[in-house]
C-alpha atoms as a PDB file:
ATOM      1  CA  UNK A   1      13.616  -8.328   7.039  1.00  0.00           C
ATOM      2  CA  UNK A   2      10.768  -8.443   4.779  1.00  0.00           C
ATOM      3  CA  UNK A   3       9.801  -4.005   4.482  1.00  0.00           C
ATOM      4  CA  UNK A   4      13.026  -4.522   1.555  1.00  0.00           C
ATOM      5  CA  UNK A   5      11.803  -7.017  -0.364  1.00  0.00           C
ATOM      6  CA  UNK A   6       8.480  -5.833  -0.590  1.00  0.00           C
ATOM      7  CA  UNK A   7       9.800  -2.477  -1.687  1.00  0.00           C
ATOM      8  CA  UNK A   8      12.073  -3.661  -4.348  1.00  0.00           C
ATOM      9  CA  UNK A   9       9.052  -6.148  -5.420  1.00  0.00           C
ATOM     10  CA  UNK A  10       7.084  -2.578  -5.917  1.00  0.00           C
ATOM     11  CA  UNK A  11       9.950  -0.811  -7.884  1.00  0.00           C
ATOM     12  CA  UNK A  12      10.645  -3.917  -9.634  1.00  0.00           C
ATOM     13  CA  UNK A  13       6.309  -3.806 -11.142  1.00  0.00           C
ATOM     14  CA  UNK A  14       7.124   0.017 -11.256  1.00  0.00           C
ATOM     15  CA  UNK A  15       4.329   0.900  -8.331  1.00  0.00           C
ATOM     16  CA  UNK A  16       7.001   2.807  -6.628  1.00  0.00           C
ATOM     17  CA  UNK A  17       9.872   4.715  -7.343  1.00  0.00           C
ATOM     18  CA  UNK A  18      13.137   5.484  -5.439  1.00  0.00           C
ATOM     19  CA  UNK A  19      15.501   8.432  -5.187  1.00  0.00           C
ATOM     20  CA  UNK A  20      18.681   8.521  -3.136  1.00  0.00           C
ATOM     21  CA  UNK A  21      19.076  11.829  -1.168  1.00  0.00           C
ATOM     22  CA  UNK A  22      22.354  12.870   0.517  1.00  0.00           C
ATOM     23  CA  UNK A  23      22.092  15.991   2.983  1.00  0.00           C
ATOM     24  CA  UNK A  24      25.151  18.359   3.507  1.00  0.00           C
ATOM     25  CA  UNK A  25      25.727  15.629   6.906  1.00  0.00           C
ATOM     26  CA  UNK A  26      24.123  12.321   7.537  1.00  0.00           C
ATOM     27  CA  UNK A  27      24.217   9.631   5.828  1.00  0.00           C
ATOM     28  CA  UNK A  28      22.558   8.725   2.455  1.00  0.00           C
ATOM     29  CA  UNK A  29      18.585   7.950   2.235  1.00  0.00           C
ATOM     30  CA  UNK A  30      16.907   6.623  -0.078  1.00  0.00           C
ATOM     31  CA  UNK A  31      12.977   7.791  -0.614  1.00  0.00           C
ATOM     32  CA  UNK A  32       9.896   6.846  -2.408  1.00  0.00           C
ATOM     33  CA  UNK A  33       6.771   7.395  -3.925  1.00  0.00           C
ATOM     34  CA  UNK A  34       3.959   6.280  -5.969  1.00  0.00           C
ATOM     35  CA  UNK A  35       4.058   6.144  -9.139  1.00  0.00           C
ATOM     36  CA  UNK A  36       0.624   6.667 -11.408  1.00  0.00           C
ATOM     37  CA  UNK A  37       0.496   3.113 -11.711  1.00  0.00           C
ATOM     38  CA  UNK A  38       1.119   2.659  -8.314  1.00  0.00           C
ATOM     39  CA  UNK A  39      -1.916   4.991  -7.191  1.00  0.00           C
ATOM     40  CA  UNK A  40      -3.983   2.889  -9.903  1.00  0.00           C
ATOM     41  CA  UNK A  41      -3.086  -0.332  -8.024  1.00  0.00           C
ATOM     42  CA  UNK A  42      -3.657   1.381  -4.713  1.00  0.00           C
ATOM     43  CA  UNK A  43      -6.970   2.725  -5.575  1.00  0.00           C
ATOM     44  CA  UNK A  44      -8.373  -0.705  -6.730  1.00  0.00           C
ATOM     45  CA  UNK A  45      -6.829  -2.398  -3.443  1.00  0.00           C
ATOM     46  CA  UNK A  46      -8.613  -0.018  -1.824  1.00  0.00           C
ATOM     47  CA  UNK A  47     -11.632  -0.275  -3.455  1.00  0.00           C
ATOM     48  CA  UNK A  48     -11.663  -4.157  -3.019  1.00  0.00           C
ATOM     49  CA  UNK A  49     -10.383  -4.022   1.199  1.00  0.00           C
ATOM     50  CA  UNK A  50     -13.827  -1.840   0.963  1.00  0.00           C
ATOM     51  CA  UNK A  51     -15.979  -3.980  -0.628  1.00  0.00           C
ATOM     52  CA  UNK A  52     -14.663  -7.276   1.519  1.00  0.00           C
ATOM     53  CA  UNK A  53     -15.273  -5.076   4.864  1.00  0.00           C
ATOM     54  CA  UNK A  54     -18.464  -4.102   4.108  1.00  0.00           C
ATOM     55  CA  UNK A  55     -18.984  -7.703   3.501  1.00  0.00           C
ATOM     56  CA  UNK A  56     -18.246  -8.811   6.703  1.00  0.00           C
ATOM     57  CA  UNK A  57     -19.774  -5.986   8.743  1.00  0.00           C
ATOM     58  CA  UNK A  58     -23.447  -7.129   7.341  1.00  0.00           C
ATOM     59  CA  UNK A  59     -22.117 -10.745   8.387  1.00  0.00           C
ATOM     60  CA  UNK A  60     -20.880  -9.693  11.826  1.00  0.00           C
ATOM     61  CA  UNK A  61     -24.225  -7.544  11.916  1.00  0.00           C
ATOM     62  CA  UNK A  62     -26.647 -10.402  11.374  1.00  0.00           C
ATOM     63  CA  UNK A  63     -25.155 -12.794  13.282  1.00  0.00           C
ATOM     64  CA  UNK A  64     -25.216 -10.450  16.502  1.00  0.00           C
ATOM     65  CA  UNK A  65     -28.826  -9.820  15.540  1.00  0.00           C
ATOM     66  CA  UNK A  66     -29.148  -5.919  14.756  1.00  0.00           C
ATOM     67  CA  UNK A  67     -30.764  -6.964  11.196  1.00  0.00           C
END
């Protein structure tokens, strides 16, 4: 119960966009992707999960003593 709300939370600050697909049988899907602004967002996330890892590797690395 919470995959939905975070990806109408995304559409909704236009991160993500969605597209309903039908095939000849099946049911209806719907599909998305990242918008530019989404791949902007992304790419600073990423950045910053870098920057706090890196972070706490030299912690975990001085406090086991290989510094």
């Amino acid at each position: 119960g919470t995959l939905y709300p975070v990806l109408y939370r995304l559409e909704s600050a236009g991160l993500i966009e969605a597209r309903w697909e039908t095939r000849e049988r099946g049911v209806p899907r719907k599909y998305y992707r990242l918008t530019e602004a989404g791949a902007r967002e992304l790419a600073s996330l990423v950045g910053d999960w870098c920057a706090f890892a890196a972070a706490v590797n030299r912690l975990l690395s001085v406090e086991d003593g290989t510094r």
